[in-house]
Protein backbone atom coordinates (compact mmCIF):
# COMPACT_ATOMS: atom_id res chain seq x y z
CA UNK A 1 -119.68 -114.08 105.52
CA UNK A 2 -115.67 -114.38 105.80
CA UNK A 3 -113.17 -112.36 104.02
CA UNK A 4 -111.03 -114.46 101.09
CA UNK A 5 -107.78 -112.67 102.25
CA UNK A 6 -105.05 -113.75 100.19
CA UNK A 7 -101.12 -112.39 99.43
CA UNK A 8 -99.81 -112.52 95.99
CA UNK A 9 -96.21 -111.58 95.35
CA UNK A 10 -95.54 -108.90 92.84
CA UNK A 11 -95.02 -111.08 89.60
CA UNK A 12 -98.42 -113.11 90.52
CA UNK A 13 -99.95 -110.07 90.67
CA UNK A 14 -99.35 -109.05 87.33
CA UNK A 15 -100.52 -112.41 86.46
CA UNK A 16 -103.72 -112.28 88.05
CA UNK A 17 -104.47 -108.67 86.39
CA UNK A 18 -104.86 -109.69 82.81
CA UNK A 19 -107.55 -109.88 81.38
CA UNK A 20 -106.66 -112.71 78.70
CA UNK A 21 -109.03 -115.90 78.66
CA UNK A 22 -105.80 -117.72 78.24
CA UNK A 23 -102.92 -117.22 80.30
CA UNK A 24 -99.84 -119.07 79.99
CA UNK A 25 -97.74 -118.96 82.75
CA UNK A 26 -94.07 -120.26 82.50
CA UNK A 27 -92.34 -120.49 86.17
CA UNK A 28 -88.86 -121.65 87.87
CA UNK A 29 -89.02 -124.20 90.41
CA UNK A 30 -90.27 -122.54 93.81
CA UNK A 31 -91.87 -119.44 92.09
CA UNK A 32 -95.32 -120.42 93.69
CA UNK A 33 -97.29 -121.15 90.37
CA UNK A 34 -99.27 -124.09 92.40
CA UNK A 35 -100.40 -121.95 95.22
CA UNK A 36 -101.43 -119.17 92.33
CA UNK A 37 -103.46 -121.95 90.34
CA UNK A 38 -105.51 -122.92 93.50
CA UNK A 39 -106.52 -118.87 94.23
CA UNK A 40 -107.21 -118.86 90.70
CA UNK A 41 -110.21 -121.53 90.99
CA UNK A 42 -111.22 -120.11 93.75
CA UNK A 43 -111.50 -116.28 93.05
CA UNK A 44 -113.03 -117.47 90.05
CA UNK A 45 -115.63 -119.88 91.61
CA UNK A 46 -116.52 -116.95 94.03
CA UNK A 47 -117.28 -114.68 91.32
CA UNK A 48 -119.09 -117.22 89.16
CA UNK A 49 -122.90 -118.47 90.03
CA UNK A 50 -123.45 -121.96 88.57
CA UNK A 51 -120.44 -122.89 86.78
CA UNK A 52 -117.96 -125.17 86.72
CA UNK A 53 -114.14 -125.25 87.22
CA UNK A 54 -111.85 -128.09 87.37
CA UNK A 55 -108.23 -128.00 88.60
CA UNK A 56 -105.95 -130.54 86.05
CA UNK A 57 -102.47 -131.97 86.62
CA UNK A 58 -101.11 -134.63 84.79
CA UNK A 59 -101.32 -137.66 87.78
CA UNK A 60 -103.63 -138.07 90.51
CA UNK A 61 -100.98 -137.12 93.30
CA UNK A 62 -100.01 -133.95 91.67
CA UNK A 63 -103.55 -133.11 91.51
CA UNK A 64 -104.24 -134.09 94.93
CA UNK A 65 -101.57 -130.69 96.23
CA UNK A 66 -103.52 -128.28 94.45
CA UNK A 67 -107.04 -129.85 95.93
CA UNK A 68 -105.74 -129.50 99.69
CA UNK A 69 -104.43 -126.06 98.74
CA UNK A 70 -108.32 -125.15 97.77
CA UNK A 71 -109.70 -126.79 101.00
CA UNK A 72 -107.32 -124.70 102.80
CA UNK A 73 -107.68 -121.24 101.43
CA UNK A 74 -111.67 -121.29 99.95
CA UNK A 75 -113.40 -119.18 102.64
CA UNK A 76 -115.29 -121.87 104.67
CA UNK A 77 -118.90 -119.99 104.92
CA UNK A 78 -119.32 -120.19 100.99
CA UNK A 79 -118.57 -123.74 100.92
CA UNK A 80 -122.00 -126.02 100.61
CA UNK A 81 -120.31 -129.53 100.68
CA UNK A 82 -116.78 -130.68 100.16
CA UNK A 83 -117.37 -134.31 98.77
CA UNK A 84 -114.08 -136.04 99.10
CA UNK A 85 -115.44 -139.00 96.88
CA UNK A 86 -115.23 -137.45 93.34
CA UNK A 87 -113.13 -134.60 95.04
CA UNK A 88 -115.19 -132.34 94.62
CA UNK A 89 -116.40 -128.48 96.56
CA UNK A 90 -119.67 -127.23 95.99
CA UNK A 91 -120.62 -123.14 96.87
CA UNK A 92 -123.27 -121.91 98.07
CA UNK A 93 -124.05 -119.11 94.64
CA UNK A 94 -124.16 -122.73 92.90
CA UNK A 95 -120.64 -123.29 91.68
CA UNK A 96 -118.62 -126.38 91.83
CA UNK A 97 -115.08 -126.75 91.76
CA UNK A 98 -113.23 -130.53 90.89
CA UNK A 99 -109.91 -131.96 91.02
CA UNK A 100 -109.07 -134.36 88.30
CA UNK A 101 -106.31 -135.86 87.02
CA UNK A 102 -105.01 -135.92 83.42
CA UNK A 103 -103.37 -139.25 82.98
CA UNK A 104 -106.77 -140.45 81.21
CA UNK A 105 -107.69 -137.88 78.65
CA UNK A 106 -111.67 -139.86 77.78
CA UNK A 107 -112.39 -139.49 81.45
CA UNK A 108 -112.33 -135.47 81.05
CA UNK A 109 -114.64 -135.79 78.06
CA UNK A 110 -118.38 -133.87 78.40
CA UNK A 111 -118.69 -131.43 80.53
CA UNK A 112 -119.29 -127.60 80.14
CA UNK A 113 -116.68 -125.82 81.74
CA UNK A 114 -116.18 -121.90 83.14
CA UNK A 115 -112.77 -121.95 83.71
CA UNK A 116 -109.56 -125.13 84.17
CA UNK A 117 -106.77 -124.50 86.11
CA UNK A 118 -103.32 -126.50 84.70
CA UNK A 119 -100.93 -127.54 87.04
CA UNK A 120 -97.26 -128.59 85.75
CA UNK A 121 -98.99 -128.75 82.03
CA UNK A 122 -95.57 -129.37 80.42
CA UNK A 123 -96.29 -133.18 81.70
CA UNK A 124 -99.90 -133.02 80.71
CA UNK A 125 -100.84 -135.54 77.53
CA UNK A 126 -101.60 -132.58 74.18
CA UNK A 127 -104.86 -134.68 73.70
CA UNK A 128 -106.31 -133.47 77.31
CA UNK A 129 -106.35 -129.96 76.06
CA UNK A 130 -106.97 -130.63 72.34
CA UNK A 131 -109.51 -132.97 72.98
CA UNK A 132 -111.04 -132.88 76.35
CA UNK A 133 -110.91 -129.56 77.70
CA UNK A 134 -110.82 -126.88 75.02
CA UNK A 135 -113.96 -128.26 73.59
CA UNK A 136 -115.44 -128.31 76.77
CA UNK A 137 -114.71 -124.72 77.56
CA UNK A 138 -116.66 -123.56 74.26
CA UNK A 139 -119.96 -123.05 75.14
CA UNK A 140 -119.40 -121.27 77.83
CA UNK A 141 -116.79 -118.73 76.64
CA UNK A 142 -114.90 -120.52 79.64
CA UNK A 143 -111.13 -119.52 80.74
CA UNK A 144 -107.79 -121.57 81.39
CA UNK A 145 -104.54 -121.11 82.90
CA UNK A 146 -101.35 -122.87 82.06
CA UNK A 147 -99.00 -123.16 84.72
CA UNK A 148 -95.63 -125.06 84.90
CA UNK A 149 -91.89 -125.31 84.66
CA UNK A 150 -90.72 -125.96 80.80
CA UNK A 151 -89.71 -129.68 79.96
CA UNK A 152 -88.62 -129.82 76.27
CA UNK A 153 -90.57 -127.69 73.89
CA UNK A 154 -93.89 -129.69 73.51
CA UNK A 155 -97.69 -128.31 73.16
CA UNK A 156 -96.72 -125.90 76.32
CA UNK A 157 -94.07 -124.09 74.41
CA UNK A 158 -96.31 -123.81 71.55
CA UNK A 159 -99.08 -122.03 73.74
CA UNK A 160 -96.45 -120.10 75.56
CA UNK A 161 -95.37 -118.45 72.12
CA UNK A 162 -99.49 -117.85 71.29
CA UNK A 163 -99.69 -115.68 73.93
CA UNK A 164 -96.17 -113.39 72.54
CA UNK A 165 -98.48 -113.35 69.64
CA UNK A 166 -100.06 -109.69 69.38
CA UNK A 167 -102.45 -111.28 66.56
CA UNK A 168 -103.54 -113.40 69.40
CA UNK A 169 -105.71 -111.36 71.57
CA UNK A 170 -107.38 -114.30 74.09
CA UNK A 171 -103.99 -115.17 74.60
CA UNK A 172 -101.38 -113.59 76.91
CA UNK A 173 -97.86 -115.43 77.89
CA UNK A 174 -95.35 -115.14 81.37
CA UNK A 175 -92.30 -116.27 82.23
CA UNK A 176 -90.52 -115.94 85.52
CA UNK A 177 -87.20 -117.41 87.05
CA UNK A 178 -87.47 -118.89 90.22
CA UNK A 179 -85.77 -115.23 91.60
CA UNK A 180 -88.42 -113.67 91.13
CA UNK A 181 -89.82 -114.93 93.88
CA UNK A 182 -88.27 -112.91 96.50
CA UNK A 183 -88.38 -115.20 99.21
CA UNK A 184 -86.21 -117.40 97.78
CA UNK A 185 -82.80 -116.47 99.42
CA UNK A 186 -80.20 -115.45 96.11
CA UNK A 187 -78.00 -117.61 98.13
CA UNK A 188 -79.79 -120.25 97.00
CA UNK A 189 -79.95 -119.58 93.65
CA UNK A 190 -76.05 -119.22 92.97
CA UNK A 191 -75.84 -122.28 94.79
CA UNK A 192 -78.31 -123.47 92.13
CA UNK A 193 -76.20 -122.53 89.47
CA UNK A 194 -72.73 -123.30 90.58
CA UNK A 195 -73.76 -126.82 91.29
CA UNK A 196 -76.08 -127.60 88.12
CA UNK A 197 -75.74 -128.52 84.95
CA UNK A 198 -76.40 -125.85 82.84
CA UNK A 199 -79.06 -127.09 80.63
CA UNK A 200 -81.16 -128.26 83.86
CA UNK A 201 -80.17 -124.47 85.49
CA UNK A 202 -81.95 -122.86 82.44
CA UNK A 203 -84.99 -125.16 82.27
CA UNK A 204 -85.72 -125.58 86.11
CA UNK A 205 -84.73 -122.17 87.53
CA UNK A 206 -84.51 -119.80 84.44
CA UNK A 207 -87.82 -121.53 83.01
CA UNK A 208 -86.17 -121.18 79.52
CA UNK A 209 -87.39 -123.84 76.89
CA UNK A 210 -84.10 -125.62 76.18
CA UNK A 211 -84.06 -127.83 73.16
CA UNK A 212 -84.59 -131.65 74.23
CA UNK A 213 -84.68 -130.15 77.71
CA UNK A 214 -85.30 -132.92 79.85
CA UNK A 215 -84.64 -135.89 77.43
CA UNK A 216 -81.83 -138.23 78.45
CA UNK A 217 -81.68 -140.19 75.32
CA UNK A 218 -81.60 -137.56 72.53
CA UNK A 219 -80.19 -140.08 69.63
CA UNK A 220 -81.00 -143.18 70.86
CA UNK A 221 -82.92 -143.73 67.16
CA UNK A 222 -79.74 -144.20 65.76
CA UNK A 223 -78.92 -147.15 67.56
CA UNK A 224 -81.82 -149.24 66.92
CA UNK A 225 -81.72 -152.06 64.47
CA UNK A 226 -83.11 -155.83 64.28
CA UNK A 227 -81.16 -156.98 66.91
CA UNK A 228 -82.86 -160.49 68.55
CA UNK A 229 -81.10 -163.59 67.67
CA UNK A 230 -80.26 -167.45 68.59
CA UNK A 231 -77.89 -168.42 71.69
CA UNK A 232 -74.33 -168.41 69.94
CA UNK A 233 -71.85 -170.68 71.91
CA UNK A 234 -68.54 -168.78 70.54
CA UNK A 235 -69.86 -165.86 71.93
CA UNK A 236 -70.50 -163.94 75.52
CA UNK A 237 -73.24 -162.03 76.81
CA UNK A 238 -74.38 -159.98 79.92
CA UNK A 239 -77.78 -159.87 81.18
CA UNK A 240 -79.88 -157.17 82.84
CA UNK A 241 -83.23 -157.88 84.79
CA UNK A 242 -85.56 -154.88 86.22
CA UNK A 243 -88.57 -156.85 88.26
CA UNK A 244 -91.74 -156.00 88.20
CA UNK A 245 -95.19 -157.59 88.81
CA UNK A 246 -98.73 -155.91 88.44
CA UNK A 247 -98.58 -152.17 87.00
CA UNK A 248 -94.48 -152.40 86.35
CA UNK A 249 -93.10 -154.89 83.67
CA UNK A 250 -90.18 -157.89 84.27
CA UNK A 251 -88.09 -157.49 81.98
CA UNK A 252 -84.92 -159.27 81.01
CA UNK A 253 -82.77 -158.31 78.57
CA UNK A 254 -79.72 -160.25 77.47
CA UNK A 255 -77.00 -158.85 75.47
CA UNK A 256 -74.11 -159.92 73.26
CA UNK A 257 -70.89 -158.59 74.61
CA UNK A 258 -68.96 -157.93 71.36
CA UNK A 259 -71.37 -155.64 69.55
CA UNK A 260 -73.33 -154.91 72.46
CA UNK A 261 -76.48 -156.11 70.50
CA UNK A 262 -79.77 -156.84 72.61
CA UNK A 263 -80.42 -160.21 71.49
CA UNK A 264 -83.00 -161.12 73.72
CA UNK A 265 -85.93 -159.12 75.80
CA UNK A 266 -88.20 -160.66 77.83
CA UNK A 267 -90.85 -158.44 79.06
CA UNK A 268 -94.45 -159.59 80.98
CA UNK A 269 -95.97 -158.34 84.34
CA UNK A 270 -99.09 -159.82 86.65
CA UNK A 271 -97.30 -163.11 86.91
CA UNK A 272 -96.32 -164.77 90.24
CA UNK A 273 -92.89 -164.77 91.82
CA UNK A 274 -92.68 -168.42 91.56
CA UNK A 275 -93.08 -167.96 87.99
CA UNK A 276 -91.04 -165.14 87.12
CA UNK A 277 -88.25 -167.18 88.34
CA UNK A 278 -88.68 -170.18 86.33
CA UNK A 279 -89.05 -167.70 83.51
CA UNK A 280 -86.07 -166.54 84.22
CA UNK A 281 -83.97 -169.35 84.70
CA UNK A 282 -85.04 -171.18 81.13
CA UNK A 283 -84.48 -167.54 79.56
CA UNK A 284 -80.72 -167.40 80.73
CA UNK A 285 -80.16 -171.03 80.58
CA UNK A 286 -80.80 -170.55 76.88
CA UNK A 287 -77.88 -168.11 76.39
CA UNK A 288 -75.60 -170.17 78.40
CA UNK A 289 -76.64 -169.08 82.33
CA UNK A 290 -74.53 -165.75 81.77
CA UNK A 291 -73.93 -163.24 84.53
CA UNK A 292 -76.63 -160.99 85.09
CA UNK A 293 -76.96 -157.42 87.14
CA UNK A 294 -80.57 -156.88 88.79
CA UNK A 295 -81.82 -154.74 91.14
CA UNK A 296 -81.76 -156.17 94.10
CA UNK A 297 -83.28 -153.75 96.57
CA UNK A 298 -86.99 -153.76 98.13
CA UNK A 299 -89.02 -156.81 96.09
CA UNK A 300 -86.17 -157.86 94.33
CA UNK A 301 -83.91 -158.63 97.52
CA UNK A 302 -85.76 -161.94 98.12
CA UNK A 303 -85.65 -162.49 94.45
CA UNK A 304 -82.38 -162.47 94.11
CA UNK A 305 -81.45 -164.84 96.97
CA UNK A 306 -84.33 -167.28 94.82
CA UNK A 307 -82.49 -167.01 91.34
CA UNK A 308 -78.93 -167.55 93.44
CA UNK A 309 -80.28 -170.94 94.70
CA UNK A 310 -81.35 -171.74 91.49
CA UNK A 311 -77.41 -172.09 90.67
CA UNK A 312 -78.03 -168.98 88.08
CA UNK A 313 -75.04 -166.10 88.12
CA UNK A 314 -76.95 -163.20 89.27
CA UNK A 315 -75.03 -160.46 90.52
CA UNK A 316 -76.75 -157.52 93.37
CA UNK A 317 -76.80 -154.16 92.32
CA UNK A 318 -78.62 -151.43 94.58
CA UNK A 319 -80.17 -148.86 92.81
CA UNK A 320 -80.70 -145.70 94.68
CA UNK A 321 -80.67 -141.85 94.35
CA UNK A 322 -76.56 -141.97 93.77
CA UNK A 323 -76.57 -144.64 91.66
CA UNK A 324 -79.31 -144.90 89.12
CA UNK A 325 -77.79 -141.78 87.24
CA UNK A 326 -74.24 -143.69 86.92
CA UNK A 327 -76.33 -146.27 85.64
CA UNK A 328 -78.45 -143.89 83.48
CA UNK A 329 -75.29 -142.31 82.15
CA UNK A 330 -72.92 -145.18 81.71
CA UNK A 331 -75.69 -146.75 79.36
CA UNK A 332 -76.54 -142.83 77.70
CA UNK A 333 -72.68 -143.07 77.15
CA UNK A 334 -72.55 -146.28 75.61
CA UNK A 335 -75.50 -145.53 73.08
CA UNK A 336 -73.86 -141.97 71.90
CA UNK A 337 -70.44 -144.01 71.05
CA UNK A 338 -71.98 -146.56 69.43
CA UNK A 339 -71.30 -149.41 71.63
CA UNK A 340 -74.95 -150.35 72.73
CA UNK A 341 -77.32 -151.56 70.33
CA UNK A 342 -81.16 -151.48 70.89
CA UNK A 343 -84.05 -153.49 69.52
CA UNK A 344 -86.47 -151.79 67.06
CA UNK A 345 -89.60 -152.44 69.09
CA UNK A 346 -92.50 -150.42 69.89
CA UNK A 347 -92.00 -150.84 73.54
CA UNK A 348 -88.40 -150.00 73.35
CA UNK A 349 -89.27 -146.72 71.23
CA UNK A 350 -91.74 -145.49 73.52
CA UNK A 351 -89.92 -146.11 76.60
CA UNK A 352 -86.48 -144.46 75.59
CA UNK A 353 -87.94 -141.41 73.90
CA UNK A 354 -90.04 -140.39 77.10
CA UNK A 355 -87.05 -141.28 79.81
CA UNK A 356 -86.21 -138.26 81.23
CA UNK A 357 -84.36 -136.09 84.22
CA UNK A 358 -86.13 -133.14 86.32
CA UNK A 359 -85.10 -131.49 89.08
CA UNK A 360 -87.50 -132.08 92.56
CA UNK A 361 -88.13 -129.14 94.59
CA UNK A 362 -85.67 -129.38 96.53
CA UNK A 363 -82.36 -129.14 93.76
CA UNK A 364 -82.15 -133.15 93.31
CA UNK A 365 -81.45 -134.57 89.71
CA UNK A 366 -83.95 -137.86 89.38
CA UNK A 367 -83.86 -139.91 86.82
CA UNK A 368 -86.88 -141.99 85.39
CA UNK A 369 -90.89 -141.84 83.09
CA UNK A 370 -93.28 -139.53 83.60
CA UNK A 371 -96.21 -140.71 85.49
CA UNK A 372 -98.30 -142.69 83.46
CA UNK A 373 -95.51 -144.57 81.79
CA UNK A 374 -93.06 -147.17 81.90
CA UNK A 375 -89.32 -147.34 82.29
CA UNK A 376 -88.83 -151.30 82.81
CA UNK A 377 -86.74 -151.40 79.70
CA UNK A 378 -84.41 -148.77 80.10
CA UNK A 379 -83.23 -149.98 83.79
CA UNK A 380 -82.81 -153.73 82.72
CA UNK A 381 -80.89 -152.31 79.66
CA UNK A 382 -78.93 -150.14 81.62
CA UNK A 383 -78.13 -153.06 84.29
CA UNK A 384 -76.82 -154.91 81.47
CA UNK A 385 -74.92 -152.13 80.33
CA UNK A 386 -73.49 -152.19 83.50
CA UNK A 387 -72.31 -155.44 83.51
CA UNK A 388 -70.51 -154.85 79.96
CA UNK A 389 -68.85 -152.48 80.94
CA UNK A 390 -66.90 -154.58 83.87
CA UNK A 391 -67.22 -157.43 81.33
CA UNK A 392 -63.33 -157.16 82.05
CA UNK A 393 -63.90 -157.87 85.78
CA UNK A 394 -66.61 -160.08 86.02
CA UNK A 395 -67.42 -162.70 82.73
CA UNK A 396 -66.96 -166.66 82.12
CA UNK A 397 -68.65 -169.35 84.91
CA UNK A 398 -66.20 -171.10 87.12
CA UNK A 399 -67.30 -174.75 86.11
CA UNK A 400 -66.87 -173.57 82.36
CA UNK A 401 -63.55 -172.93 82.69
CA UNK A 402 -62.25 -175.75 80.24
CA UNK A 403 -65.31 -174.67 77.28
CA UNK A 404 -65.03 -171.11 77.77
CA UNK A 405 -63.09 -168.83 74.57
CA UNK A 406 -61.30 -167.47 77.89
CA UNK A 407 -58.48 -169.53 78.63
CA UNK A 408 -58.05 -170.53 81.92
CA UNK A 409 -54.10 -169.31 81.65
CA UNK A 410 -55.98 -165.69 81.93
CA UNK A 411 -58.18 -166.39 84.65
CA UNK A 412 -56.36 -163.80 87.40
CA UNK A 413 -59.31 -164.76 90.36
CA UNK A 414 -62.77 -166.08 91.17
CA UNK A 415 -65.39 -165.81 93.45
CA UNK A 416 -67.02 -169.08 94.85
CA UNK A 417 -70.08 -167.39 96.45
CA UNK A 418 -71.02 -165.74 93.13
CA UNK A 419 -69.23 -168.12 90.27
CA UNK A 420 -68.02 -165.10 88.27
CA UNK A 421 -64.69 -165.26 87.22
CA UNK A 422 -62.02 -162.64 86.09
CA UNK A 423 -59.44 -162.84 83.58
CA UNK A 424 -56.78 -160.35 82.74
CA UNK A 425 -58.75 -158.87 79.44
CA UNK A 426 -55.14 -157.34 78.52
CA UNK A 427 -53.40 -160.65 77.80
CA UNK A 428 -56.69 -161.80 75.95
CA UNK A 429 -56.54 -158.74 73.52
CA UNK A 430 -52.69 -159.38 73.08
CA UNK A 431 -53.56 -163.29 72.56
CA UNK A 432 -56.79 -161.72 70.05
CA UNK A 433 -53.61 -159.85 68.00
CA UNK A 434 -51.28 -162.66 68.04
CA UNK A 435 -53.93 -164.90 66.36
CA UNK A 436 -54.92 -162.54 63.40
């Protein structure tokens, strides 16, 4: 039969030489913790008649690297059947190796296991190891590796300091910078870390667990309060819609300029275009058909051209790699000074307190939910924020010129396509004095 001829670098190998049953293994980006993970499983499954090891990351895609890394290193002559159905390799000495993904911890439920492999376990739902697989790995005195960059200090910082713990002996804990790879050019690096923030250069590259690392919204608690109320015709709002239809959420969210209170959200998915947009259109016309920022690229490009026929005052905005974080900041701005208020919803909760940043593999910032969850909130809130924040450029209808609180005396210009106006907002707040 074949050789299994593999190179580790000189950090891996002192990973692969313990002798823990659980290693936790805390990389930089680019150290090659996947490619370790997948010779892992198989060295194991070579060395093991009739067990069973799975490979778990927390979505199916991120799974699916570390399966075509196994089908392209396991020695071909030990391999009985690869069954690309329930992904799945079995050996000839009995073993059988499967991929599966961790986004639904009660499908991992059952099963004896001989050793799991983690991939990127700082994503990775607590309840798949506390509930699925530990239990699972019982029986059979089976092993696990943890392997990952640090997001935050969740259940993976928590096994990472088990293994520093000498009272502790099944556990044993790693951590390596992305230099320690040594073919990664140090050119690279101090490029790295003259062009990053610093709190994303420690977490991604220094794999230090940074408090909050990763969160975008770290007090966004504080501004959430009862905030829904009636259509108000002495007052002015700004809307923000994020579109969605079958897995993603609509959502709509209309907000009060003065305060910056959320009076209104509107969230739903699985519902037709034509009936989003009649959803949409009795939503604003209930607050007065104010100006609203959406998204307007991919889906919502057609959209938009719909709601603009509809005589609504929707304004294009094209979110992309360079501007979604001015859109993510401007509203993470607005919330830390108090200017933005949220409403105290479950859906709102959840979505703001996962919302994070992480840096790809190849140095970019993005911007968004983990897999698994949603983020339809946080865009159509920022969009609105948006739109608040040129509320001094862009407010007020054209045909409401006459019933508007902004006189027409301060209207400096308008735009016929679009029906937004703009009014000198200095003379209003010197008008706003004289009165008071």
């Amino acid at each position: 039969m074949s050789e299994f001829n593999i190179s580790l670098l000189p950090k891996q190998i002192e990973i692969y030489k313990s002798k823990a049953r659980f290693r936790v293994v805390v990389c930089g980006r680019r150290f090659g913790k996947t490619r370790l993970a997948a010779y892992e499983v198989i060295l194991h499954a070579l060395q093991t008649k009739e067990g069973v090891s799975w490979v778990v990351a927390p979505t199916y895609p991120m799974t699916m690297i570390m399966w075509r890394m196994i089908k392209k290193y396991i020695p071909r002559d030990y391999v009985k059947e690869i069954r690309e159905g329930d992904k799945s390799i079995e050996l000839v000495n009995g073993h059988a190796i499967y991929a599966k993904s961790g986004d639904n911890p009660d499908a991992l439920r059952g099963e004896g296991l001989t050793f799991v492999a983690f991939d990127e376990f700082a994503f990775i739902k607590p309840e798949v190891w506390t509930e699925a697989i530990r239990p699972a790995l019982a029986d059979k005195g089976g092993k696990a590796i943890f392997i990952g960059t640090p997001c935050g200090k969740t259940l993976y910082y928590q096994l990472y300091l088990r293994g520093l713990d000498d009272s502790e002996p099944q556990w044993e804990s790693f951590q390596y910078p992305t230099f320690a790879n040594p073919l990664i050019p140090l050119s690279e690096i101090e490029e790295l870390k003259r062009t990053l923030p610093e709190e994303i250069y420690r977490q991604e590259i220094l794999a230090e667990f940074v408090d909050g690392g990763g969160e975008v919204f770290k007090t966004f608690e504080r501004q959430l309060k009862d905030t829904f109320a009636p259509f108000d015709p002495t007052k002015f709002y700004v809307a923000g819609l994020d579109l969605g239809k079958h897995k993603d959420f609509t959502v709509l969210s209309i907000v009060e300029s003065e305060h910056g209170d959320t009076v209104c959200q509107d969230r739903y998915n699985q519902i037709d275009w034509e009936y989003q947009s009649h959803r949409i259109y009795q939503k604003l016309m209930e607050y007065g058909n104010p100006p609203f920022f959406m998204d307007s690229t991919g889906l919502g490009d057609p959209m938009y051209d719909r709601l603009r026929s509809m005589g609504l005052n929707v304004l294009s905005v094209k979110i992309s790699a360079t501007s979604k974080p001015q859109l993510i900041q401007n509203l993470e701005i607005m919330l830390n000074n108090g200017e933005r208020w949220l409403p105290n919803t479950k859906e709102t909760f959840n979505e703001f307190s996962v919302f994070a940043y992480k840096m790809s593999d190849f140095g970019n910032i993005k911007y968004g939910a983990p897999d698994g969850f949603h983020d339809d909130i946080v865009i159509s809130e920022a969009l609105a924020s948006w739109g608040l924040r040129r509320a001094c450029m862009t407010v007020g209808i054209i045909e409401e010129y006459a019933d508007s609180k902004y006189e027409h005396m301060d209207v400096i210009g308008d735009d016929s396509d679009t029906r937004i106006v703009e009014w000198d907002e200095e003379e209003q707040s010197l008008r706003r004095e004289e009165q008071y």
